[in-house]
N, C-alpha and C. Protein backbone atom coordinates (compact mmCIF):
# COMPACT_ATOMS: atom_id res chain seq x y z
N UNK A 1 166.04 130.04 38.61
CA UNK A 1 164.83 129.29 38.68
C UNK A 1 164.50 129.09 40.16
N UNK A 2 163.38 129.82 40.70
CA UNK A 2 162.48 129.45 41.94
C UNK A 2 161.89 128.32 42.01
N UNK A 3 162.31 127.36 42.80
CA UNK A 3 161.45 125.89 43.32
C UNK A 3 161.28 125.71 44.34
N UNK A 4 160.57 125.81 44.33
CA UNK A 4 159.40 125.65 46.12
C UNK A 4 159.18 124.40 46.49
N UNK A 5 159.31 124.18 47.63
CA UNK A 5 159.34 122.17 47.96
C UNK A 5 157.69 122.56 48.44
N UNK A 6 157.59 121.42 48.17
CA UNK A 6 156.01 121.18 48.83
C UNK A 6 156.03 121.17 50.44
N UNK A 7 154.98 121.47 50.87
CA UNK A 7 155.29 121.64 52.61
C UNK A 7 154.15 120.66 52.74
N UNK A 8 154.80 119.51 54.21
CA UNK A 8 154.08 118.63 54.56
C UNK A 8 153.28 119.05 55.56
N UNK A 9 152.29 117.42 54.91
CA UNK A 9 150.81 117.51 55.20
C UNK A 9 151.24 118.17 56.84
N UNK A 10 149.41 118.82 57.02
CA UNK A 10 149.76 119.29 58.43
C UNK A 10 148.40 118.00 59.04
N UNK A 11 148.35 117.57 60.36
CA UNK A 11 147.53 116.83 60.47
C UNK A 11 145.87 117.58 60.88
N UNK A 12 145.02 116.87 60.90
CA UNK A 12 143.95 117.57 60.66
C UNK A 12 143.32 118.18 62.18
N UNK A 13 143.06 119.40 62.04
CA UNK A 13 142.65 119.78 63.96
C UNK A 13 141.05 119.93 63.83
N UNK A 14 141.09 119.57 65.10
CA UNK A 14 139.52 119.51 65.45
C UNK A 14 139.47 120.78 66.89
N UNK A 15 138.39 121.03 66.93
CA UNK A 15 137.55 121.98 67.85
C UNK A 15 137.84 123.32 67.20
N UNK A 16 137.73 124.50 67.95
CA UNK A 16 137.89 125.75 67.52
C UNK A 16 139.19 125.99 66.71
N UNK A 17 140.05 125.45 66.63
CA UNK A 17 141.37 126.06 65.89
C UNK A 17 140.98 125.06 64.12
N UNK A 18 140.34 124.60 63.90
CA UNK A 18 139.68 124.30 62.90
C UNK A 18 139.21 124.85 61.80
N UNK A 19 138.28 125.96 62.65
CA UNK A 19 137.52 126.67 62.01
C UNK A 19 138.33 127.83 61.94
N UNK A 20 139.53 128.45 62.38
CA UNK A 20 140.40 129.38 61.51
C UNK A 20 140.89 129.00 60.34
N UNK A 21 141.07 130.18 60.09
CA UNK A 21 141.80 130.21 58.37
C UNK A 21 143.69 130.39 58.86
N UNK A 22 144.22 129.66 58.18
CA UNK A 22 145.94 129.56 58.38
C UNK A 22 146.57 130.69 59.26
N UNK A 23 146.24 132.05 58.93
CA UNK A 23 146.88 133.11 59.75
C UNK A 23 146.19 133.36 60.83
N UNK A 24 145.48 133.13 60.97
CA UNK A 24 144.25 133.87 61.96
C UNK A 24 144.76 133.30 63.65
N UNK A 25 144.70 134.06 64.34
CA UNK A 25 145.16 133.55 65.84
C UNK A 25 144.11 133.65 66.48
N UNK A 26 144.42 132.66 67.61
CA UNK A 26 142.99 132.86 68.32
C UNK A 26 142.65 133.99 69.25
N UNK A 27 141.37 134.15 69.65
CA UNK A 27 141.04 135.55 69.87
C UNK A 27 140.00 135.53 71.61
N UNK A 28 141.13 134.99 72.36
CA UNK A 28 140.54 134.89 73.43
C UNK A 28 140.96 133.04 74.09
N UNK A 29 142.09 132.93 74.30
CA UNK A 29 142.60 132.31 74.68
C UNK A 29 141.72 130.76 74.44
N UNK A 30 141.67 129.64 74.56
CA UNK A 30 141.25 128.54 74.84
C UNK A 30 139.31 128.00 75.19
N UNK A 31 139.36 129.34 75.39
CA UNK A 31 137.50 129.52 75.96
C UNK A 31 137.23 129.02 74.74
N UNK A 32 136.14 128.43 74.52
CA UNK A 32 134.98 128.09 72.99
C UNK A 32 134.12 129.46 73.36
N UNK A 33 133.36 129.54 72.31
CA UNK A 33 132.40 130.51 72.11
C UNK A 33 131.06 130.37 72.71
N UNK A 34 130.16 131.43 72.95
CA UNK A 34 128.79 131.03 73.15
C UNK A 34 128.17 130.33 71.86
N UNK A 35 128.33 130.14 70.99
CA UNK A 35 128.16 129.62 70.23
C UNK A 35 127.96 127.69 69.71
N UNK A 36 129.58 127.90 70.33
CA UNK A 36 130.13 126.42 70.44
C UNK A 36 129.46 125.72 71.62
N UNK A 37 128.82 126.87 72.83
CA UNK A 37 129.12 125.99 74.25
C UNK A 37 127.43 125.81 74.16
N UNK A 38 126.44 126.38 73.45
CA UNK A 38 125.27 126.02 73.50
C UNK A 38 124.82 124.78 72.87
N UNK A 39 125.69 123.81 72.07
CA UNK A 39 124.97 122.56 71.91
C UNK A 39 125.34 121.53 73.42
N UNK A 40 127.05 122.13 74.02
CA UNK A 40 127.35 121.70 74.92
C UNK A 40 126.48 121.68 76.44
N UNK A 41 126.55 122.88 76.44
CA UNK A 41 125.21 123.50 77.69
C UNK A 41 123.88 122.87 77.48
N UNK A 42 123.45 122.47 76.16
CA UNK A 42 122.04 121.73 75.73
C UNK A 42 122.11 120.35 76.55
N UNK A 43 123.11 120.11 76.03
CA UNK A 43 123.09 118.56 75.98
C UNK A 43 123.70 118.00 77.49
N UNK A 44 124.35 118.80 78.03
CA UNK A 44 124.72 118.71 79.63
C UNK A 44 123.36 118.57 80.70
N UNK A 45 122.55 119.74 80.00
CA UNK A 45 121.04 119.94 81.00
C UNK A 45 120.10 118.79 80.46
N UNK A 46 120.67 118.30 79.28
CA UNK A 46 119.65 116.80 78.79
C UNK A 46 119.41 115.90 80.14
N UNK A 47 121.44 115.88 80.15
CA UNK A 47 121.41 114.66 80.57
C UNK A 47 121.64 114.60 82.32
N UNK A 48 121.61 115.75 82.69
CA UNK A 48 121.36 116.05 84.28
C UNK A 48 120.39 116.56 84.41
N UNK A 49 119.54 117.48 84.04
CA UNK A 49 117.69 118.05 84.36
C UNK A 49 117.32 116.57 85.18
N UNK A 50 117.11 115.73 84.42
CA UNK A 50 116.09 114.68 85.03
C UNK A 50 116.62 114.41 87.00
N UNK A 51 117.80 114.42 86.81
CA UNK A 51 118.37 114.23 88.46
C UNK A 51 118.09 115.45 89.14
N UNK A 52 118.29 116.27 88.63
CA UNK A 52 118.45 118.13 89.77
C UNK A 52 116.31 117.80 90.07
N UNK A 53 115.57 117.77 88.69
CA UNK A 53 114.40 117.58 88.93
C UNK A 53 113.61 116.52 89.80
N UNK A 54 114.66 115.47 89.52
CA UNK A 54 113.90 114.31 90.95
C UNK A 54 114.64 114.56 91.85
N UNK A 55 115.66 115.05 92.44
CA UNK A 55 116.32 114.89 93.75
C UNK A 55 115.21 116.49 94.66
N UNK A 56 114.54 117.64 93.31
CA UNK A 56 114.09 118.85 94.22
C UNK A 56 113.11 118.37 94.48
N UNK A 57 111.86 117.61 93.26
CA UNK A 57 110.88 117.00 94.02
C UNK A 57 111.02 116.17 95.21
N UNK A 58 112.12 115.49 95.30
CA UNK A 58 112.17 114.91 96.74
C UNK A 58 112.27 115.24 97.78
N UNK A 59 112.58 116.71 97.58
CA UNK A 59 113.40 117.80 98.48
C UNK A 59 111.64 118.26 99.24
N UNK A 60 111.06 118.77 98.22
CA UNK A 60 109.71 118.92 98.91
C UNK A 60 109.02 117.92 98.83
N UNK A 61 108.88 116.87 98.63
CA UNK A 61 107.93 115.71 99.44
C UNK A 61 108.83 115.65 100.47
N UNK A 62 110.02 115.42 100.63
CA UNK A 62 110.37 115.27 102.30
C UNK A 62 110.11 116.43 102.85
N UNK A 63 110.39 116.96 102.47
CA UNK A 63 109.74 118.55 103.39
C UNK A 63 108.37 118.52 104.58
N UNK A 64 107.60 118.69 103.34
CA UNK A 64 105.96 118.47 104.01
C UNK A 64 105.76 117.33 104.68
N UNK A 65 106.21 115.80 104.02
CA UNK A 65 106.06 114.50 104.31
C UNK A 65 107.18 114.86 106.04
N UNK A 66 108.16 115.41 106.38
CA UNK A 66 108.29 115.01 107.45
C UNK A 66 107.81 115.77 108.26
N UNK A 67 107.25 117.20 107.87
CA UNK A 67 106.55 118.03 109.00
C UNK A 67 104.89 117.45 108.95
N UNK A 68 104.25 116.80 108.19
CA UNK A 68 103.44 116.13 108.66
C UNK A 68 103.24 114.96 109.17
N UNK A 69 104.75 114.08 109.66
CA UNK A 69 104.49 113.36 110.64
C UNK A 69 104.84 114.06 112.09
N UNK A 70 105.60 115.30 112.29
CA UNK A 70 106.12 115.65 113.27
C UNK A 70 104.85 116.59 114.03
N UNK A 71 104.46 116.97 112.98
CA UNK A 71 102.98 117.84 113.97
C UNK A 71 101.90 117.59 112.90
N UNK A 72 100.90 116.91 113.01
CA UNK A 72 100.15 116.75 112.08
C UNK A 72 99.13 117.42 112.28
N UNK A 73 98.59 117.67 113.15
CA UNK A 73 97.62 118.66 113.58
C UNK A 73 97.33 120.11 112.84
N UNK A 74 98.18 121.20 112.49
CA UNK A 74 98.01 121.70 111.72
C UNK A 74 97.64 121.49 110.45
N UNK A 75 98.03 120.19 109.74
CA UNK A 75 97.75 119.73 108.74
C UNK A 75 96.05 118.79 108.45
N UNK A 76 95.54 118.92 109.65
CA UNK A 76 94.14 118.44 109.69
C UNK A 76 93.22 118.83 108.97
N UNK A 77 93.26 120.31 108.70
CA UNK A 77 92.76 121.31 108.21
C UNK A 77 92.49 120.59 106.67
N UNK A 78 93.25 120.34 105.73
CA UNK A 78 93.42 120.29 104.61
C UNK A 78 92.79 119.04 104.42
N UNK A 79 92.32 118.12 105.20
CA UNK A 79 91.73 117.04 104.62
C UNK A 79 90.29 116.98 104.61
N UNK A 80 89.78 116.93 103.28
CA UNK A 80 88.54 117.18 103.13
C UNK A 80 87.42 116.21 103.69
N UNK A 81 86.04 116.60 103.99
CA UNK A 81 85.57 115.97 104.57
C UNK A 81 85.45 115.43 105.88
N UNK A 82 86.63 115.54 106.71
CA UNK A 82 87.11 115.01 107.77
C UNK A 82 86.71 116.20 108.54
N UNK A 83 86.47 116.35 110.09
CA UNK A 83 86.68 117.47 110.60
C UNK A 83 88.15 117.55 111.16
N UNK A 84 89.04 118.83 111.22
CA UNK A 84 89.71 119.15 111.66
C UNK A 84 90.50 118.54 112.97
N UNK A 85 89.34 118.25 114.22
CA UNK A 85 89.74 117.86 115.26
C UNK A 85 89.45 116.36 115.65
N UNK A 86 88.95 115.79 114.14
CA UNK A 86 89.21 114.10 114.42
C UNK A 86 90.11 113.39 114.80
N UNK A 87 90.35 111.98 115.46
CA UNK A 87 91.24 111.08 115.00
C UNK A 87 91.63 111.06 113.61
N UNK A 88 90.91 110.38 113.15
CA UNK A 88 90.63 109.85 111.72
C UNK A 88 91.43 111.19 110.69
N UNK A 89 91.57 112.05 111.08
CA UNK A 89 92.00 113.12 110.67
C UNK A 89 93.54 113.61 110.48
N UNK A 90 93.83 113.09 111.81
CA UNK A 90 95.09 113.02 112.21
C UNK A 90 95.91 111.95 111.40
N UNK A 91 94.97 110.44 111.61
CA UNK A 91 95.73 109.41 111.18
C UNK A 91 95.86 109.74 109.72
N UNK A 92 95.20 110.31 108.92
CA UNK A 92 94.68 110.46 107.07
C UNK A 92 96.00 111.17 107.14
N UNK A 93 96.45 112.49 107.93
CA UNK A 93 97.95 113.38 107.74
C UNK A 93 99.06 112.60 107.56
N UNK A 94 99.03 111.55 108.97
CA UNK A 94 100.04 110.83 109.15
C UNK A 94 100.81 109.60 108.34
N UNK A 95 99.32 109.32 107.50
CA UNK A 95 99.52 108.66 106.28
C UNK A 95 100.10 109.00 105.05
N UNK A 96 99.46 110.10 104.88
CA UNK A 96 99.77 111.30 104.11
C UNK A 96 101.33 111.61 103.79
N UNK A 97 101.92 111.59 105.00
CA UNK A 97 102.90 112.22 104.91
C UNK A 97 104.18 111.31 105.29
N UNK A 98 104.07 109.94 105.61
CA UNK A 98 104.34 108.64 105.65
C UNK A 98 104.58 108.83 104.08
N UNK A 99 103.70 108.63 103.40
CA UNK A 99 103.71 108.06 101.59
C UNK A 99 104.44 109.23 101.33
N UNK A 100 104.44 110.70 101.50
CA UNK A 100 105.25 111.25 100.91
C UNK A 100 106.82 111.39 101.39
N UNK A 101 106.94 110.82 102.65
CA UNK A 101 108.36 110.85 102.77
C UNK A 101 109.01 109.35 102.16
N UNK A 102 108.37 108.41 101.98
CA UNK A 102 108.84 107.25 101.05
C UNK A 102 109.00 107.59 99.93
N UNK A 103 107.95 108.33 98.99
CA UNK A 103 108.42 109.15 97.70
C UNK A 103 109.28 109.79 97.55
N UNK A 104 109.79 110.44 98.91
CA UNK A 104 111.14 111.23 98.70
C UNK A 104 112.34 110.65 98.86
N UNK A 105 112.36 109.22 99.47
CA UNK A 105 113.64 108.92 99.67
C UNK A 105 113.36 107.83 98.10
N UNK A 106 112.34 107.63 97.84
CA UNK A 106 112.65 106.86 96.35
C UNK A 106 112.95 107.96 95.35
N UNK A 107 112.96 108.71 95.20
CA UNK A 107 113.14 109.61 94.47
C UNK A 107 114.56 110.12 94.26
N UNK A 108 115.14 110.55 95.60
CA UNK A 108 116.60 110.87 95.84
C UNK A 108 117.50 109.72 96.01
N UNK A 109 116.95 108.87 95.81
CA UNK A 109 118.02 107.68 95.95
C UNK A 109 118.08 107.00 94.31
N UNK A 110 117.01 107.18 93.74
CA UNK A 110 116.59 106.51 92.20
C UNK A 110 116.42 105.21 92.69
N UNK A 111 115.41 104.97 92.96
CA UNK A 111 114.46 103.63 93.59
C UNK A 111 113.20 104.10 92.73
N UNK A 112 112.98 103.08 91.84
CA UNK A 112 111.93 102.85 90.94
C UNK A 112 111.36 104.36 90.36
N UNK A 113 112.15 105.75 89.85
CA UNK A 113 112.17 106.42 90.02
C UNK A 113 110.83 107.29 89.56
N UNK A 114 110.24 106.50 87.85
CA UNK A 114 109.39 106.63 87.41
C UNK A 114 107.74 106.34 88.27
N UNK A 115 107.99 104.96 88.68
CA UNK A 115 106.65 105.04 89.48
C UNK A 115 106.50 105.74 91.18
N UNK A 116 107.75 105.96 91.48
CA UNK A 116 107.73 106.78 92.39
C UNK A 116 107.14 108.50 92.04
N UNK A 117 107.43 108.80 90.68
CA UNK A 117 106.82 110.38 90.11
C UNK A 117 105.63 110.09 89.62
N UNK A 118 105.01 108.92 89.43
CA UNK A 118 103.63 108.51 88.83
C UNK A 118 103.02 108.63 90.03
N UNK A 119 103.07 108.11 91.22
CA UNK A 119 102.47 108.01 92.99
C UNK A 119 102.20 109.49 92.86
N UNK A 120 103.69 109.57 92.99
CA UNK A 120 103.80 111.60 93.43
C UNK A 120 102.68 112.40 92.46
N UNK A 121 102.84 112.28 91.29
CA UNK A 121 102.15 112.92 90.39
C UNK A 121 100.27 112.83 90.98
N UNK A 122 100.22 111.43 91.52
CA UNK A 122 98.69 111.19 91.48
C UNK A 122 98.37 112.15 92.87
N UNK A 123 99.25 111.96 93.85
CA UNK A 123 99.20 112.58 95.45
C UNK A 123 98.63 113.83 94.88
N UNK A 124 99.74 114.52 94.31
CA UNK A 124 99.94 116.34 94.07
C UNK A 124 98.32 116.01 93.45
N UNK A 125 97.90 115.65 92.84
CA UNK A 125 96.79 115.86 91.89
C UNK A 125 95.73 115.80 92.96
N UNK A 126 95.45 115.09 93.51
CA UNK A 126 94.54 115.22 94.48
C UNK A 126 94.67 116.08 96.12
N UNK A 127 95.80 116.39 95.60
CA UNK A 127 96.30 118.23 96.84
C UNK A 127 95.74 119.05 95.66
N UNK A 128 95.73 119.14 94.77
CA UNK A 128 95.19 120.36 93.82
C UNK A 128 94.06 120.49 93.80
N UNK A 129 93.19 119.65 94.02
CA UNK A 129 92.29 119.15 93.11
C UNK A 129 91.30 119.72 94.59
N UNK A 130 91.91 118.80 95.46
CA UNK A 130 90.98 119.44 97.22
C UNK A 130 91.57 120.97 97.54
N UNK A 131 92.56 121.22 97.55
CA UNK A 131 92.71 122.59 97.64
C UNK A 131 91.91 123.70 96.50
N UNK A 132 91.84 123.19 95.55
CA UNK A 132 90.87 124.26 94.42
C UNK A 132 89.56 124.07 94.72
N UNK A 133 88.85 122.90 95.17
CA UNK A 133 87.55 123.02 95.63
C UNK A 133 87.22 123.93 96.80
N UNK A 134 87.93 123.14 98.20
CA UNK A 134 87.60 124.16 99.35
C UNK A 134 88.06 125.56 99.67
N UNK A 135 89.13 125.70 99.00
CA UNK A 135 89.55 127.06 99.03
C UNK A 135 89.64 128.13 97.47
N UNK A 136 89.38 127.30 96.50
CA UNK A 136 89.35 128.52 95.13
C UNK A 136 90.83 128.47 95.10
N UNK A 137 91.14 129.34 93.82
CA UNK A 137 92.48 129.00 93.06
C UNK A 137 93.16 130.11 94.21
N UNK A 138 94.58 129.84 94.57
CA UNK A 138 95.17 130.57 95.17
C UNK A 138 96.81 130.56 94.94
N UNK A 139 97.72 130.83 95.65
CA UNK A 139 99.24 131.04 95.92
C UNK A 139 99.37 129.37 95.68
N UNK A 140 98.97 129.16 96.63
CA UNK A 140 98.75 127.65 97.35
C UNK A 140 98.52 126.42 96.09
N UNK A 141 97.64 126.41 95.38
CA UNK A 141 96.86 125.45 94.69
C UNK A 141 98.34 125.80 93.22
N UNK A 142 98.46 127.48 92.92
CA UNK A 142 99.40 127.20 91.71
C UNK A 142 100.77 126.34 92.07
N UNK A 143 101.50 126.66 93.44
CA UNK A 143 102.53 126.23 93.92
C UNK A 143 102.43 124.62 94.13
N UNK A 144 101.64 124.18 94.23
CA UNK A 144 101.68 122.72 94.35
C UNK A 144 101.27 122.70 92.32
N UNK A 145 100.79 122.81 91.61
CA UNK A 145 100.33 122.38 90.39
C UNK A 145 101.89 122.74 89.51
N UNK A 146 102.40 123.81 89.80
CA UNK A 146 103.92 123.61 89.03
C UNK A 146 104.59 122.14 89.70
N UNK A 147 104.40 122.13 91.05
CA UNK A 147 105.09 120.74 91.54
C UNK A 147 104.13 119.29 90.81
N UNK A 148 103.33 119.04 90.27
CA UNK A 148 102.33 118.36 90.10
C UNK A 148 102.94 118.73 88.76
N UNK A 149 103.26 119.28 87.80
CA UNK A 149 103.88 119.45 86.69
C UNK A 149 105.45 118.50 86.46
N UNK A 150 106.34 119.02 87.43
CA UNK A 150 107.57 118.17 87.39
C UNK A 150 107.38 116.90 87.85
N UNK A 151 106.34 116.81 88.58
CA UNK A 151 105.92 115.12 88.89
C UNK A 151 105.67 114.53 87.21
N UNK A 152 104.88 114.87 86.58
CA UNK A 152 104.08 114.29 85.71
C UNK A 152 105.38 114.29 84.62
N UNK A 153 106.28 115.34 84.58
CA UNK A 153 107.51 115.16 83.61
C UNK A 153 108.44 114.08 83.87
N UNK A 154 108.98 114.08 85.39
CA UNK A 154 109.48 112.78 85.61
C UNK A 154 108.72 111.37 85.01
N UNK A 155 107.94 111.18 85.63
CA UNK A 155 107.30 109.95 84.89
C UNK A 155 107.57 109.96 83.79
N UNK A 156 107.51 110.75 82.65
CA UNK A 156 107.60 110.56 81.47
C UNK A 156 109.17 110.12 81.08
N UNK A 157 110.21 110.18 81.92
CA UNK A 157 111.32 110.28 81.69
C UNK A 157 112.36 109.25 81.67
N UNK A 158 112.52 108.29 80.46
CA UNK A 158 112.99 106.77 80.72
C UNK A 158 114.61 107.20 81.06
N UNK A 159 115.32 107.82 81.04
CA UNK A 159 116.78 107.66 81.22
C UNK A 159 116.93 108.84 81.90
N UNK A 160 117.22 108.04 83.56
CA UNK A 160 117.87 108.95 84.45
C UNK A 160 119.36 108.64 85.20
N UNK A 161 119.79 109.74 85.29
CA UNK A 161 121.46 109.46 85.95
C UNK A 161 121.07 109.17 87.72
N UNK A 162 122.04 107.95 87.97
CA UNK A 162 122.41 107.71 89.18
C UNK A 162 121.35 107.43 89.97
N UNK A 163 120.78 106.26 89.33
CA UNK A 163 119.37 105.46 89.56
C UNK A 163 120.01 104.32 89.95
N UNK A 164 119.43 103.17 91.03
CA UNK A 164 119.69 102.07 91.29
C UNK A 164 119.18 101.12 90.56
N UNK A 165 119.84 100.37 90.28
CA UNK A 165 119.39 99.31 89.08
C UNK A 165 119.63 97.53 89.27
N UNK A 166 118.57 96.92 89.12
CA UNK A 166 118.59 95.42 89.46
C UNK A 166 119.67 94.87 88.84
C-alpha cells in the first residue's frame, strides 16, 4: 500500500515567480518583463513629469529672463509698439525679464508652483500672441507656444513633488 503524506502548505509568492506554474524556472534572471515594468514606468512618469516639467520651464524662463536683463537691447526689438531705440523700451525688456527670472526661481524651487505656471502661461501667451502678429507664424512663435503649452499643463497640476509648503 502507497501513502503519500500531504506536503506542506507552501507560503504564498508575490511578483513574477507567482505567475509560474510549479516547474517552470525563471527565464531571465530577476529582471520583470516589459510587460510588468509598464504600469511601473506609467506610474513613475505620473509622479515625476510634473517636476522634470516645472524645473525645464524654469530652465527657459531663466534663460531668456537672465539674458534680458544682461543685454536688453537686442531684445527691444520684440516689444510691440515701442520703438526699438527707446528708453521705455529698454525698461518694458528689463521688466520683462525681471518677472521671468522670478518665475524661474519659483518654479525650480516649488514656490507657489501653480500660480507661478498661471503668470508664466499668461507671459508666453502674450510672446505668442505679439510675435504672430508682427512677424506671422514662424520657428519662433511654434517654439514658444509648445512652451506656452507646458505652462498651461502645469497650472493644471495639483500634486507636485518637492514643492515648498506652509
Amino acid at each position: 500500500m502507497n501513502v503519500s503524506r500531504p506536503r506542506p502548505a507552501r507560503p504564498a509568492q508575490r511578483g513574477p515567480a507567482a505567475d509560474r506554474s510549479p516547474g517552470q524556472q525563471p527565464t531571465g534572471g530577476t529582471a520583470a518583463t516589459g510587460v510588468e515594468m509598464a504600469p511601473r514606468a506609467a506610474a513613475l512618469a505620473a509622479g515625476w513629469a510634473p517636476l522634470a516639467g516645472r524645473v525645464l520651464l524654469g530652465l527657459v524662463l531663466g534663460w531668456f529672463g537672465y539674458h534680458e536683463l544682461v543685454q536688453p537691447s537686442p531684445w527691444t526689438g520684440y516689444v510691440p509698439v515701442l520703438s526699438p531705440g527707446s528708453s521705455v523700451a529698454v525698461l518694458a525688456v528689463l521688466a520683462h525679464g525681471w518677472l521671468e527670472l522670478m518665475l524661474a526661481a519659483a518654479l525650480i524651487a516649488g514656490i507657489a508652483t501653480r500660480i507661478a505656471a498661471a503668470i508664466a502661461a499668461v507671459t508666453l501667451l502674450e510672446i505668442v500672441l505679439s510675435l504672430t502678429v508682427t512677424a506671422g507664424l514662424s520657428d519662433l512663435v511654434l517654439r514658444d507656444l509648445g512652451v506656452l503649452g507646458l505652462a498651461i499643463c502645469l497650472t493644471g497640476i495639483t500634486q507636485h513633488r518637492l514643492v515648498l509648503r506652509r
